[in-house]
PDB file of N, CA and C in Angstrom:
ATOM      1  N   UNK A   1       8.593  28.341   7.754  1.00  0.00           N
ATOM      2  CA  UNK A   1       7.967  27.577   6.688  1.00  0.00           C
ATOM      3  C   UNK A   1       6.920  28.472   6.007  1.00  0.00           C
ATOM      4  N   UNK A   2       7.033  28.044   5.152  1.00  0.00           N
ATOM      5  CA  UNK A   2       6.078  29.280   3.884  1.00  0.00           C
ATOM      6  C   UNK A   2       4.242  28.643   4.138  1.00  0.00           C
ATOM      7  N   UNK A   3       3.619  29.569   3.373  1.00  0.00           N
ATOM      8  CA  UNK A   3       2.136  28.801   3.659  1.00  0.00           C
ATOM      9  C   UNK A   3       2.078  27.878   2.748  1.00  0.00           C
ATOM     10  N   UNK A   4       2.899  27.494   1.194  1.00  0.00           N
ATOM     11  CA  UNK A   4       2.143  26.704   0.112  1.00  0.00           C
ATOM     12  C   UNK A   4       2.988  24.987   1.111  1.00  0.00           C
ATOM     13  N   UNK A   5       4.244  25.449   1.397  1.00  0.00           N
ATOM     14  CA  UNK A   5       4.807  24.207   1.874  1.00  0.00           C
ATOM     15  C   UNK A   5       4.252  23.775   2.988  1.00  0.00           C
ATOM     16  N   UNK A   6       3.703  24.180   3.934  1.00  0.00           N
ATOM     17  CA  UNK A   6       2.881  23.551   4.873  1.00  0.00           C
ATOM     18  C   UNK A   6       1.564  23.190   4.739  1.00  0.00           C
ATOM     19  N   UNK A   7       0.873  24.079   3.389  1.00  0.00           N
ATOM     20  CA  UNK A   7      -0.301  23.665   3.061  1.00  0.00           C
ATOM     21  C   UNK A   7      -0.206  21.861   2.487  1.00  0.00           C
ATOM     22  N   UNK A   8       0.861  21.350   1.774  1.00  0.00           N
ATOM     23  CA  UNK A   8       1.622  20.584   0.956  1.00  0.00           C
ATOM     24  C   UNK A   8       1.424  19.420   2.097  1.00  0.00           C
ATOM     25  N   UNK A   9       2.685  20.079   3.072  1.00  0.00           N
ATOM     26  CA  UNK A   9       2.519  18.915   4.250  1.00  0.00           C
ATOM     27  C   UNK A   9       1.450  18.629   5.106  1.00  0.00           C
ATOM     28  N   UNK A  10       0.161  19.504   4.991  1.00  0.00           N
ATOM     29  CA  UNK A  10      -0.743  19.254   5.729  1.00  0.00           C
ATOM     30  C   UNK A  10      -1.415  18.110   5.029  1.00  0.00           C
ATOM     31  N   UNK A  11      -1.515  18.509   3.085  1.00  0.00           N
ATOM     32  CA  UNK A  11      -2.538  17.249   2.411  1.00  0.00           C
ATOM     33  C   UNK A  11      -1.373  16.364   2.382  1.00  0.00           C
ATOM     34  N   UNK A  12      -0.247  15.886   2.688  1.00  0.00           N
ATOM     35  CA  UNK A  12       0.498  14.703   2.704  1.00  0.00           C
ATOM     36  C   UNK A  12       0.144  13.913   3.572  1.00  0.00           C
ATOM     37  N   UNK A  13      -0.349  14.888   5.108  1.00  0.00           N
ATOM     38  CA  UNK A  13      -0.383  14.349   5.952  1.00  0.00           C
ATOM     39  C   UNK A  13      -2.038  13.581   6.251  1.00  0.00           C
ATOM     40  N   UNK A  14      -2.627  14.227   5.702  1.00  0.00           N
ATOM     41  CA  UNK A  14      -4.126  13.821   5.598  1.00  0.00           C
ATOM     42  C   UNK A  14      -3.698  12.575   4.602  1.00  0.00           C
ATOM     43  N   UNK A  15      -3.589  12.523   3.657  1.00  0.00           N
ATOM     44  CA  UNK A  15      -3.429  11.541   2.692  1.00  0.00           C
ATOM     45  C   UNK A  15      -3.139   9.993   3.542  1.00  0.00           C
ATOM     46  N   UNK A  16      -1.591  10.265   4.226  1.00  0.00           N
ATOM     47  CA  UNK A  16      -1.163   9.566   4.754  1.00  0.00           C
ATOM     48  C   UNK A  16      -2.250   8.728   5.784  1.00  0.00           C
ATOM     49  N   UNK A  17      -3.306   9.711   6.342  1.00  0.00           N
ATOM     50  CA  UNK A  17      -3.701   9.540   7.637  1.00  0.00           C
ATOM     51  C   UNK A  17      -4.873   8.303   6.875  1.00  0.00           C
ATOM     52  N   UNK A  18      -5.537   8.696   6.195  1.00  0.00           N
ATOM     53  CA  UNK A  18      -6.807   8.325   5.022  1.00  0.00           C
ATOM     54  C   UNK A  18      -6.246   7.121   4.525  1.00  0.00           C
ATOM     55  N   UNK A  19      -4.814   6.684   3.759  1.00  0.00           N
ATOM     56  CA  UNK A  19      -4.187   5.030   3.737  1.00  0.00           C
ATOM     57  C   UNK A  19      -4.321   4.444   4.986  1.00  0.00           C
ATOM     58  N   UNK A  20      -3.468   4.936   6.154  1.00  0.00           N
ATOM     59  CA  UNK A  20      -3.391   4.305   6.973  1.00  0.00           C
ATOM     60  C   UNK A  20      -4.974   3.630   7.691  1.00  0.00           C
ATOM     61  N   UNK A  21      -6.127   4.541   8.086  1.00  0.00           N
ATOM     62  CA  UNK A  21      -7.421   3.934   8.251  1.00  0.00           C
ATOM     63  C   UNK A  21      -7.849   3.150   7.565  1.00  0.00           C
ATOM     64  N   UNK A  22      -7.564   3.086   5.764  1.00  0.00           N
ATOM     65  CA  UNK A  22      -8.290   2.536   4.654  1.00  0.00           C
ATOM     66  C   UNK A  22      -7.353   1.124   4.402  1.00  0.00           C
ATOM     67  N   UNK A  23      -6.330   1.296   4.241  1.00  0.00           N
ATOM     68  CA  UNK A  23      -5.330   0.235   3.923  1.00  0.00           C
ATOM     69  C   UNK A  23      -4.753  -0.466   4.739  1.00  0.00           C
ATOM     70  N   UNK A  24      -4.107   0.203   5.751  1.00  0.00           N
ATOM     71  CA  UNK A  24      -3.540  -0.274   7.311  1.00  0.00           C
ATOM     72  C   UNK A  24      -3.792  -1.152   7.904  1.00  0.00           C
ATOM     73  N   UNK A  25      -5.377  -0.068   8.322  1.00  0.00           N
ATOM     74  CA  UNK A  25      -5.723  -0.124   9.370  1.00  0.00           C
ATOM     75  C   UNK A  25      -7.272  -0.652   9.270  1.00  0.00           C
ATOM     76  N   UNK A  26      -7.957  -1.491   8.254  1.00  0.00           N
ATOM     77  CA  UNK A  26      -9.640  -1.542   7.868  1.00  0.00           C
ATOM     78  C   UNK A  26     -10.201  -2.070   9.226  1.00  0.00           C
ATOM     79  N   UNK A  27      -9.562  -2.741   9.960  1.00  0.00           N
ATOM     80  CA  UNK A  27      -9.768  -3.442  10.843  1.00  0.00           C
ATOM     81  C   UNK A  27     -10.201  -2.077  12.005  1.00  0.00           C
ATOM     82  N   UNK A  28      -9.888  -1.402  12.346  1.00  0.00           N
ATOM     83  CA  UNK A  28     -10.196  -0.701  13.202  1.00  0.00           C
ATOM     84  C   UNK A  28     -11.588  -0.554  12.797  1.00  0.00           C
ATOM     85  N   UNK A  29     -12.477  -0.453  13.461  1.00  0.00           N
ATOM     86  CA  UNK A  29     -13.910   0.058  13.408  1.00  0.00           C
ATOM     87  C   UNK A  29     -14.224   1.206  13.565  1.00  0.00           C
ATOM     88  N   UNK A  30     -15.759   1.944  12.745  1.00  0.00           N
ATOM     89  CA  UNK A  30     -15.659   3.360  12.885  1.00  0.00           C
ATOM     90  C   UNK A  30     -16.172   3.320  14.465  1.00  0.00           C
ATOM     91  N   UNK A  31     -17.051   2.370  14.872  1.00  0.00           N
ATOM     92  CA  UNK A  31     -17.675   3.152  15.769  1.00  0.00           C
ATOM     93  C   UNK A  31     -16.320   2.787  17.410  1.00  0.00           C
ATOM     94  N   UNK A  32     -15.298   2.348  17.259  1.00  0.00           N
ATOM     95  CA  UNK A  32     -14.144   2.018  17.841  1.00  0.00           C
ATOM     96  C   UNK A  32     -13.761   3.384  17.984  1.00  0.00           C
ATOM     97  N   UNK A  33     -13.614   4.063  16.466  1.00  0.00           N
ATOM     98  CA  UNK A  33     -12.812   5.364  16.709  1.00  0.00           C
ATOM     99  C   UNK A  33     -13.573   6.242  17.000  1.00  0.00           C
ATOM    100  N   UNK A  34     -15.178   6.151  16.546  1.00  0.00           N
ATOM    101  CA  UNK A  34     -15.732   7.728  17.338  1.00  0.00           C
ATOM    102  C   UNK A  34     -15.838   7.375  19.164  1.00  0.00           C
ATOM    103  N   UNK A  35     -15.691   6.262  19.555  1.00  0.00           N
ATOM    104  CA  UNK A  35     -15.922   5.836  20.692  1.00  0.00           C
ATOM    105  C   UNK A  35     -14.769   6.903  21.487  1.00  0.00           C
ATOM    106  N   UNK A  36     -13.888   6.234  20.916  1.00  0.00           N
ATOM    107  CA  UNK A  36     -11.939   6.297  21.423  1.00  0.00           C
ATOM    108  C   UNK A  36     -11.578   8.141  21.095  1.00  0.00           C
ATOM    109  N   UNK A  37     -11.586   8.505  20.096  1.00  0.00           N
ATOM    110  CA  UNK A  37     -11.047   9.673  19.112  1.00  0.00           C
ATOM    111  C   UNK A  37     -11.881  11.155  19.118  1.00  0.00           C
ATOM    112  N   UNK A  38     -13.053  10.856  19.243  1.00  0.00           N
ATOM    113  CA  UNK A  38     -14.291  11.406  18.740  1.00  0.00           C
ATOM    114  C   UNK A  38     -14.692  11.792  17.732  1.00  0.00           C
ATOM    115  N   UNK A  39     -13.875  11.405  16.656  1.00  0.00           N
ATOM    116  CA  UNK A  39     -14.139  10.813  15.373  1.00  0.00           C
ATOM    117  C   UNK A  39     -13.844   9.817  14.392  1.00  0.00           C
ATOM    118  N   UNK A  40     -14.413   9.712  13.199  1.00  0.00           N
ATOM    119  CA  UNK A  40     -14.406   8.493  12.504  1.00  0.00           C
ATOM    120  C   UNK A  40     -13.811   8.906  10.897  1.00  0.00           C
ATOM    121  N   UNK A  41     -13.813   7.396  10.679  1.00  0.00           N
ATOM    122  CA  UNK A  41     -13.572   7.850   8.858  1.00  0.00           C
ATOM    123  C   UNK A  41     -15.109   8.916   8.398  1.00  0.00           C
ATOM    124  N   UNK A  42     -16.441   8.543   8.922  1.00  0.00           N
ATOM    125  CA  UNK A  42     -17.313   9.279   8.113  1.00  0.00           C
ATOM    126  C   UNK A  42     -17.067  10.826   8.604  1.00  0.00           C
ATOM    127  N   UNK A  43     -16.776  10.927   9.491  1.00  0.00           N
ATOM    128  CA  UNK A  43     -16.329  12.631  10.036  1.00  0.00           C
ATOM    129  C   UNK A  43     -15.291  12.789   9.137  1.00  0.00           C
ATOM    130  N   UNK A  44     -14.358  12.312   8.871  1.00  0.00           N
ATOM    131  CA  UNK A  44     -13.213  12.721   8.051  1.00  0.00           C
ATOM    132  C   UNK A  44     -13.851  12.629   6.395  1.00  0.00           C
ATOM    133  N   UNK A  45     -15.018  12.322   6.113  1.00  0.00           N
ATOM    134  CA  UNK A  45     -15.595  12.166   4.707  1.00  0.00           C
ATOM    135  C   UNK A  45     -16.156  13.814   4.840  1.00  0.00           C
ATOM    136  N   UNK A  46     -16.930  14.166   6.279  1.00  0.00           N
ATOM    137  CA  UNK A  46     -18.035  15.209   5.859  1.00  0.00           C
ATOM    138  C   UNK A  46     -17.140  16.055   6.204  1.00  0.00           C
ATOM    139  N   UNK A  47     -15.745  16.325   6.295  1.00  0.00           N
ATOM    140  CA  UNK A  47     -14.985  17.018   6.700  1.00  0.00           C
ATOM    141  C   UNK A  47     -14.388  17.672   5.415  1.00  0.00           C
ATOM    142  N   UNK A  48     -14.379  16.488   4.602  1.00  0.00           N
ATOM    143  CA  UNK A  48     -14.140  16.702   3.154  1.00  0.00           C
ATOM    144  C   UNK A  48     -14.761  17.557   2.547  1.00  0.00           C
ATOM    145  N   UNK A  49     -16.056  17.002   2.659  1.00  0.00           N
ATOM    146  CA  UNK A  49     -17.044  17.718   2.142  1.00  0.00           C
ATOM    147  C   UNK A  49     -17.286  19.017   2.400  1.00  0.00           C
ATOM    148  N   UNK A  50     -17.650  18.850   3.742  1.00  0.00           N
ATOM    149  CA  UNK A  50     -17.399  20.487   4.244  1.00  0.00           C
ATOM    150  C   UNK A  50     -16.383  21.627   3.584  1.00  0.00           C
ATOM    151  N   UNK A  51     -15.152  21.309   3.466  1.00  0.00           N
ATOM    152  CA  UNK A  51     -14.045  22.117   2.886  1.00  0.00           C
ATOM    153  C   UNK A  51     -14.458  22.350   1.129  1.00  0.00           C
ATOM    154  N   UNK A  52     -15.254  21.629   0.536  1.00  0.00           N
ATOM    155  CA  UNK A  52     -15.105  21.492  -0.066  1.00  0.00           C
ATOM    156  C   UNK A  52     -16.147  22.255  -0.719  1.00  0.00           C
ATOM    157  N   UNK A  53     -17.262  22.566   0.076  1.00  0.00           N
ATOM    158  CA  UNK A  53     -18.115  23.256   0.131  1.00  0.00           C
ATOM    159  C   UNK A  53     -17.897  24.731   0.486  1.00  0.00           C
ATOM    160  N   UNK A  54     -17.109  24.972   1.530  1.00  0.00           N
ATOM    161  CA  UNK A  54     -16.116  26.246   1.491  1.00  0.00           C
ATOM    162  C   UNK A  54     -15.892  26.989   0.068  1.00  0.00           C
ATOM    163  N   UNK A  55     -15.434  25.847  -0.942  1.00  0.00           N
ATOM    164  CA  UNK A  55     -14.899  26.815  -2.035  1.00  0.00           C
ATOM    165  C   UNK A  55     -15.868  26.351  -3.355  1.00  0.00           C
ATOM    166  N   UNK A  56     -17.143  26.152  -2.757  1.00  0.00           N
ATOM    167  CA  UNK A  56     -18.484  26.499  -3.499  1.00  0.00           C
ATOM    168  C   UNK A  56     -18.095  24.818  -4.592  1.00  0.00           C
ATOM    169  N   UNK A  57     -17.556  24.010  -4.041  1.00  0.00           N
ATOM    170  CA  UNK A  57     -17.772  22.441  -5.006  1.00  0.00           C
ATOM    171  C   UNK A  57     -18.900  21.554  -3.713  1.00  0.00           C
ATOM    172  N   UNK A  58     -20.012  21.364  -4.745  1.00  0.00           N
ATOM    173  CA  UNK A  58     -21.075  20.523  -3.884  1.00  0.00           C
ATOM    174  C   UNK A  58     -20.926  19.173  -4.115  1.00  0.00           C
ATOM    175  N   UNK A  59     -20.638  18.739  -3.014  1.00  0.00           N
ATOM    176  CA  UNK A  59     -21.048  17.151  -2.840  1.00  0.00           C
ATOM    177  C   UNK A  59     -22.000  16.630  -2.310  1.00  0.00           C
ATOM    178  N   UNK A  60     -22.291  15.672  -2.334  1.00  0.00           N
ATOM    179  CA  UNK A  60     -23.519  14.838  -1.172  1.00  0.00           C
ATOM    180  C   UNK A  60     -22.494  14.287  -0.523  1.00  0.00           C
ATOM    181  N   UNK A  61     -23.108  13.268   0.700  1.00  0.00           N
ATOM    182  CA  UNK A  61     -22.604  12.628   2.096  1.00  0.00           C
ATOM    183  C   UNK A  61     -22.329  11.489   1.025  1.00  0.00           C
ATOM    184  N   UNK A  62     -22.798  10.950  -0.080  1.00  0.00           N
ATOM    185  CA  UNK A  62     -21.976   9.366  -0.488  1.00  0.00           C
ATOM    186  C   UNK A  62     -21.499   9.821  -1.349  1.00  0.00           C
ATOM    187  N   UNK A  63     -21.447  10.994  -1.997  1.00  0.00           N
ATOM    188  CA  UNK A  63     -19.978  11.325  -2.908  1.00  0.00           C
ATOM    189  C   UNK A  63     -18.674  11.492  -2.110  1.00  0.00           C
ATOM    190  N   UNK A  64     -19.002  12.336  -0.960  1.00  0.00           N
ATOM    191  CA  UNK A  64     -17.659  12.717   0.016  1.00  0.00           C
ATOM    192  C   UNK A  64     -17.147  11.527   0.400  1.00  0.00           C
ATOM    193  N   UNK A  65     -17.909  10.288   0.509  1.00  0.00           N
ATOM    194  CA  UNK A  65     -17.884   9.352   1.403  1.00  0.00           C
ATOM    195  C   UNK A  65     -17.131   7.988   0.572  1.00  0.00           C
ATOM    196  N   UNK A  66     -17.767   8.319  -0.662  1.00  0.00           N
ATOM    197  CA  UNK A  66     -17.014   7.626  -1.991  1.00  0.00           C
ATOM    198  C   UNK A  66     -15.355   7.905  -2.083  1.00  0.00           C
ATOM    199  N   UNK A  67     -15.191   9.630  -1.883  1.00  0.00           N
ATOM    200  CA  UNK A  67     -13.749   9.978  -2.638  1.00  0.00           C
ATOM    201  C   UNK A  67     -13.036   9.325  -1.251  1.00  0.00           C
ATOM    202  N   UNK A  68     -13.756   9.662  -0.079  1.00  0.00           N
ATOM    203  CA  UNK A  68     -12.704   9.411   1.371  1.00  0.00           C
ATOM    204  C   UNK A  68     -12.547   7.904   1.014  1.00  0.00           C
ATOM    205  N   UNK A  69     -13.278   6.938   1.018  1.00  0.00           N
ATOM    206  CA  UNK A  69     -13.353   5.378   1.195  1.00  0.00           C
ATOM    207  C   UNK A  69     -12.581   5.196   0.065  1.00  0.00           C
ATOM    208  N   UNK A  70     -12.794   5.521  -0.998  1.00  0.00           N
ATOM    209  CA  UNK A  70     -12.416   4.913  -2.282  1.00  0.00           C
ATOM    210  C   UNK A  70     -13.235   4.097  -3.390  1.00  0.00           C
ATOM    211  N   UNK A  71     -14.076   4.007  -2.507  1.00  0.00           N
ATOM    212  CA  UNK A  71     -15.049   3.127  -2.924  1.00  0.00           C
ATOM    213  C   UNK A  71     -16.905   3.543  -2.635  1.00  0.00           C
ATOM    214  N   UNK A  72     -17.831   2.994  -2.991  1.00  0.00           N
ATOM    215  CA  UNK A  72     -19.087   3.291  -2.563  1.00  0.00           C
ATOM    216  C   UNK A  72     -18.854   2.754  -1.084  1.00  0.00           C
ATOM    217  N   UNK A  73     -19.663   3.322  -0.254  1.00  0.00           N
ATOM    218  CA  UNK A  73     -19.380   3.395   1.235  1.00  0.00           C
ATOM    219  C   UNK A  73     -20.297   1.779   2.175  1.00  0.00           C
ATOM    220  N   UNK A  74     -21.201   1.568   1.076  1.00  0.00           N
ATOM    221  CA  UNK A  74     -22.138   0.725   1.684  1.00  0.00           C
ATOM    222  C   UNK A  74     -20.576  -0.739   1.174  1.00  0.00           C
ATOM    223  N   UNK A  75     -20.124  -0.484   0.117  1.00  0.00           N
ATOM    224  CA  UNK A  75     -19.223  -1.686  -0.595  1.00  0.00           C
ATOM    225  C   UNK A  75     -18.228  -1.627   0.828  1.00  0.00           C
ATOM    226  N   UNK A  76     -17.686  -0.356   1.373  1.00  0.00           N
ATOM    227  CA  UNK A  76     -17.186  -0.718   2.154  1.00  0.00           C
ATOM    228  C   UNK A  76     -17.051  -1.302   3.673  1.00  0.00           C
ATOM    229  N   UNK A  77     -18.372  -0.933   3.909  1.00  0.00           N
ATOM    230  CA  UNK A  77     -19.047  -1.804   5.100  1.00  0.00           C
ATOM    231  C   UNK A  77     -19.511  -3.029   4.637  1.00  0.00           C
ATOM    232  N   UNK A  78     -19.626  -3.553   3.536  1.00  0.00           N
ATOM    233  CA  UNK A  78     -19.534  -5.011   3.337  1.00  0.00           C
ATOM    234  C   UNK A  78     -18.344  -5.643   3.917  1.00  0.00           C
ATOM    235  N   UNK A  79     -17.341  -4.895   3.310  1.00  0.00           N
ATOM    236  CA  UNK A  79     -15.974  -5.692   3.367  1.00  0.00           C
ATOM    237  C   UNK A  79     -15.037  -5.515   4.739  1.00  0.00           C
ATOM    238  N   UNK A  80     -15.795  -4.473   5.208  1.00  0.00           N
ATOM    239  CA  UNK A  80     -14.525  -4.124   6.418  1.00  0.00           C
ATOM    240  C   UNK A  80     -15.368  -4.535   8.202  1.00  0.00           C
ATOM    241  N   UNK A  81     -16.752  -3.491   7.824  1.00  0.00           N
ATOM    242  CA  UNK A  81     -17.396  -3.603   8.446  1.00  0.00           C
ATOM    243  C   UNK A  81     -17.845  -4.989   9.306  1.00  0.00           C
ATOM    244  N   UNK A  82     -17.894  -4.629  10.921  1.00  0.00           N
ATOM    245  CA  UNK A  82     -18.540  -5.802  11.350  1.00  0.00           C
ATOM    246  C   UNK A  82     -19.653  -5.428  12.306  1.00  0.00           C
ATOM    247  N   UNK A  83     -20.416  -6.553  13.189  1.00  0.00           N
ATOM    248  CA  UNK A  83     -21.456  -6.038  13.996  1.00  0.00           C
ATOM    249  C   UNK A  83     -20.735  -5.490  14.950  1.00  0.00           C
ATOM    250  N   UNK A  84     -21.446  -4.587  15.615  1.00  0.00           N
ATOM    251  CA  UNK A  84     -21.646  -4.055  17.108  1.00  0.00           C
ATOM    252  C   UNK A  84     -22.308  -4.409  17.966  1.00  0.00           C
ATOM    253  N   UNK A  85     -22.008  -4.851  19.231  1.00  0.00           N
ATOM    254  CA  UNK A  85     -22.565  -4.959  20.369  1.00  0.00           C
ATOM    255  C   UNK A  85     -23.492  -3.946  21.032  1.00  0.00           C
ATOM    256  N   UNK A  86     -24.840  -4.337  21.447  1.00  0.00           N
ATOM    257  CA  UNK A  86     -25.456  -3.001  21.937  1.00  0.00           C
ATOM    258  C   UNK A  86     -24.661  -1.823  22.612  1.00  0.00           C
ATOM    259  N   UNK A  87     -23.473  -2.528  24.001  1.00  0.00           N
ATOM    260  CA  UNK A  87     -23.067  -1.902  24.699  1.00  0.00           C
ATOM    261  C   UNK A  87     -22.067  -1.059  23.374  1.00  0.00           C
ATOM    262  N   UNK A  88     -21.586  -1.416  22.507  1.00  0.00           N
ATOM    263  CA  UNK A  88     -20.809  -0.348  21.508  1.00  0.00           C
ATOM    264  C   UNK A  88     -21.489   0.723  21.297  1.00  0.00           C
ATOM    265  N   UNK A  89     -22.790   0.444  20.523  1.00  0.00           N
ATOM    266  CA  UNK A  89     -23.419   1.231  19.799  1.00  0.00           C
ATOM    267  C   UNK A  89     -23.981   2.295  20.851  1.00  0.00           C
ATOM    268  N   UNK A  90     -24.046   2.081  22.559  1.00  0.00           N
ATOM    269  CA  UNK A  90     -24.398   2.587  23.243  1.00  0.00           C
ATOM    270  C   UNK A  90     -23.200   3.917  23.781  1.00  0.00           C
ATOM    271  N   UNK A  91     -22.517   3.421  23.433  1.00  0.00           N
ATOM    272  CA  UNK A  91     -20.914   4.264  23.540  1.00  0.00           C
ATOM    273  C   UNK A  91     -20.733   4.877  22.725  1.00  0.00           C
ATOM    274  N   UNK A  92     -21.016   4.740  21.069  1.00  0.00           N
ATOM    275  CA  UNK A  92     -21.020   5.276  20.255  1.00  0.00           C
ATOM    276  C   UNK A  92     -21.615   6.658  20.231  1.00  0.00           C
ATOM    277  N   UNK A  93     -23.299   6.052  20.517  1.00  0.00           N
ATOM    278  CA  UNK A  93     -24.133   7.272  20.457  1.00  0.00           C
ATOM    279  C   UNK A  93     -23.319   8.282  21.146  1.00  0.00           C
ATOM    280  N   UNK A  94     -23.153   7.980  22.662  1.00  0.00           N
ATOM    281  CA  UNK A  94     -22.564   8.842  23.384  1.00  0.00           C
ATOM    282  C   UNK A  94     -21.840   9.825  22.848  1.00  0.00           C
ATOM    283  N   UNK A  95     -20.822   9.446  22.300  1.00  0.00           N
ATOM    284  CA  UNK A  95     -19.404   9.842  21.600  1.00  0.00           C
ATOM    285  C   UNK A  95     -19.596  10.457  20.401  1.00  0.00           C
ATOM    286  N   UNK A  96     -21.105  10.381  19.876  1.00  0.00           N
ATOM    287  CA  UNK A  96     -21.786  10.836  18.869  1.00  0.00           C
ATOM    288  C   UNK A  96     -22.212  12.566  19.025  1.00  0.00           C
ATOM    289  N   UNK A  97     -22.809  12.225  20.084  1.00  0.00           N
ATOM    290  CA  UNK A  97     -23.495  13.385  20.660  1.00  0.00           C
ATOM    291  C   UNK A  97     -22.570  14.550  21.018  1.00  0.00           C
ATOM    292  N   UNK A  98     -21.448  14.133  21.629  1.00  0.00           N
ATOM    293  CA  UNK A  98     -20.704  14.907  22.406  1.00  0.00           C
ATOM    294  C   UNK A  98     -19.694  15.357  21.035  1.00  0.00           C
ATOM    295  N   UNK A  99     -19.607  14.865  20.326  1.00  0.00           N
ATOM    296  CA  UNK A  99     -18.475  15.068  19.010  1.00  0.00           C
ATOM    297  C   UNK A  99     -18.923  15.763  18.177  1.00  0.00           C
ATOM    298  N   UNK A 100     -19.984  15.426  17.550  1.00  0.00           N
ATOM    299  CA  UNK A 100     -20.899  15.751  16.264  1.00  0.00           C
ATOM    300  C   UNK A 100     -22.168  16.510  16.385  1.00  0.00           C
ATOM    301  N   UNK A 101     -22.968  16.185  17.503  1.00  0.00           N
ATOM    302  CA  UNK A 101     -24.051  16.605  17.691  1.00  0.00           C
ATOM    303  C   UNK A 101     -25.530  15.336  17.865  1.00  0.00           C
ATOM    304  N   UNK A 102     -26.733  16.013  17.911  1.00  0.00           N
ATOM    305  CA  UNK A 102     -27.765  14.959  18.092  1.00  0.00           C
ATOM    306  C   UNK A 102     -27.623  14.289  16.248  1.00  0.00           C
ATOM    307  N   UNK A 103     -28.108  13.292  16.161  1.00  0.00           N
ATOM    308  CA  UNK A 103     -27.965  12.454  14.716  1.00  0.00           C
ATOM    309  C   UNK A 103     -29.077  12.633  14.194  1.00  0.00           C
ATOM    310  N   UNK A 104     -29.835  13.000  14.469  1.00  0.00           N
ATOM    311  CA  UNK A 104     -31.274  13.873  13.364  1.00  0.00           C
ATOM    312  C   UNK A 104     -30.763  14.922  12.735  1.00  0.00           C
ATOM    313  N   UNK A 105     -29.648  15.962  13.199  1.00  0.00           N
ATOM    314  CA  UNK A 105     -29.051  16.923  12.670  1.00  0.00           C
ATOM    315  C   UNK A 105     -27.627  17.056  11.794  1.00  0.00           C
ATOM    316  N   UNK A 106     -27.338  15.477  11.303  1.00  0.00           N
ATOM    317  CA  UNK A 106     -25.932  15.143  10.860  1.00  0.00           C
ATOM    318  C   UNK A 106     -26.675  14.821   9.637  1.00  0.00           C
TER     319      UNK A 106
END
């Protein structure tokens, strides 16, 4: 396989992955998947960003977070978003730390 055709199938496959969380799947929770995965839709936003920053285009965390969601990000924790249980958010952190790093530094 050549590099442009796998480059091709890699953003098909991201694409694909980004409906399925957004459209699919809203119901899944982020802090479910950084729990489970060790990451989330917002890792897959600053992931964006990150790359994107690679080839010198600057975003902020709610622009990246805009193009990933589709939407403004707070609109989408209205609609998708639900509470967490301490014991979640306590799992979370965890899964936070070990994935991403301490959260003063994200």
């Amino acid at each position: 396989m050549d590099d442009q055709t796998r480059t091709e199938i890699e953003a098909a496959t991201f694409r694909r992955l980004r409906e399925h969380l957004l459209t699919d799947r809203p119901d899944v929770q982020n802090i479910d998947l950084m729990t489970l995965a060790g990451f989330c839709r917002n890792c897959l936003s600053r992931w964006y960003q990150e790359a994107a920053a690679e080839r010198g285009i600057e975003m902020d965390k709610a622009e990246s977070r805009e193009v990933f969601y589709g939407m403004p990000y707070d609109a989408w924790k209205d609609r998708y978003q639900g509470e967490s249980s301490a014991e979640k958010q306590a799992e979370f952190e965890k899964a936070f730390r070990e994935n991403v790093g301490p959260r003063d530094t994200v």
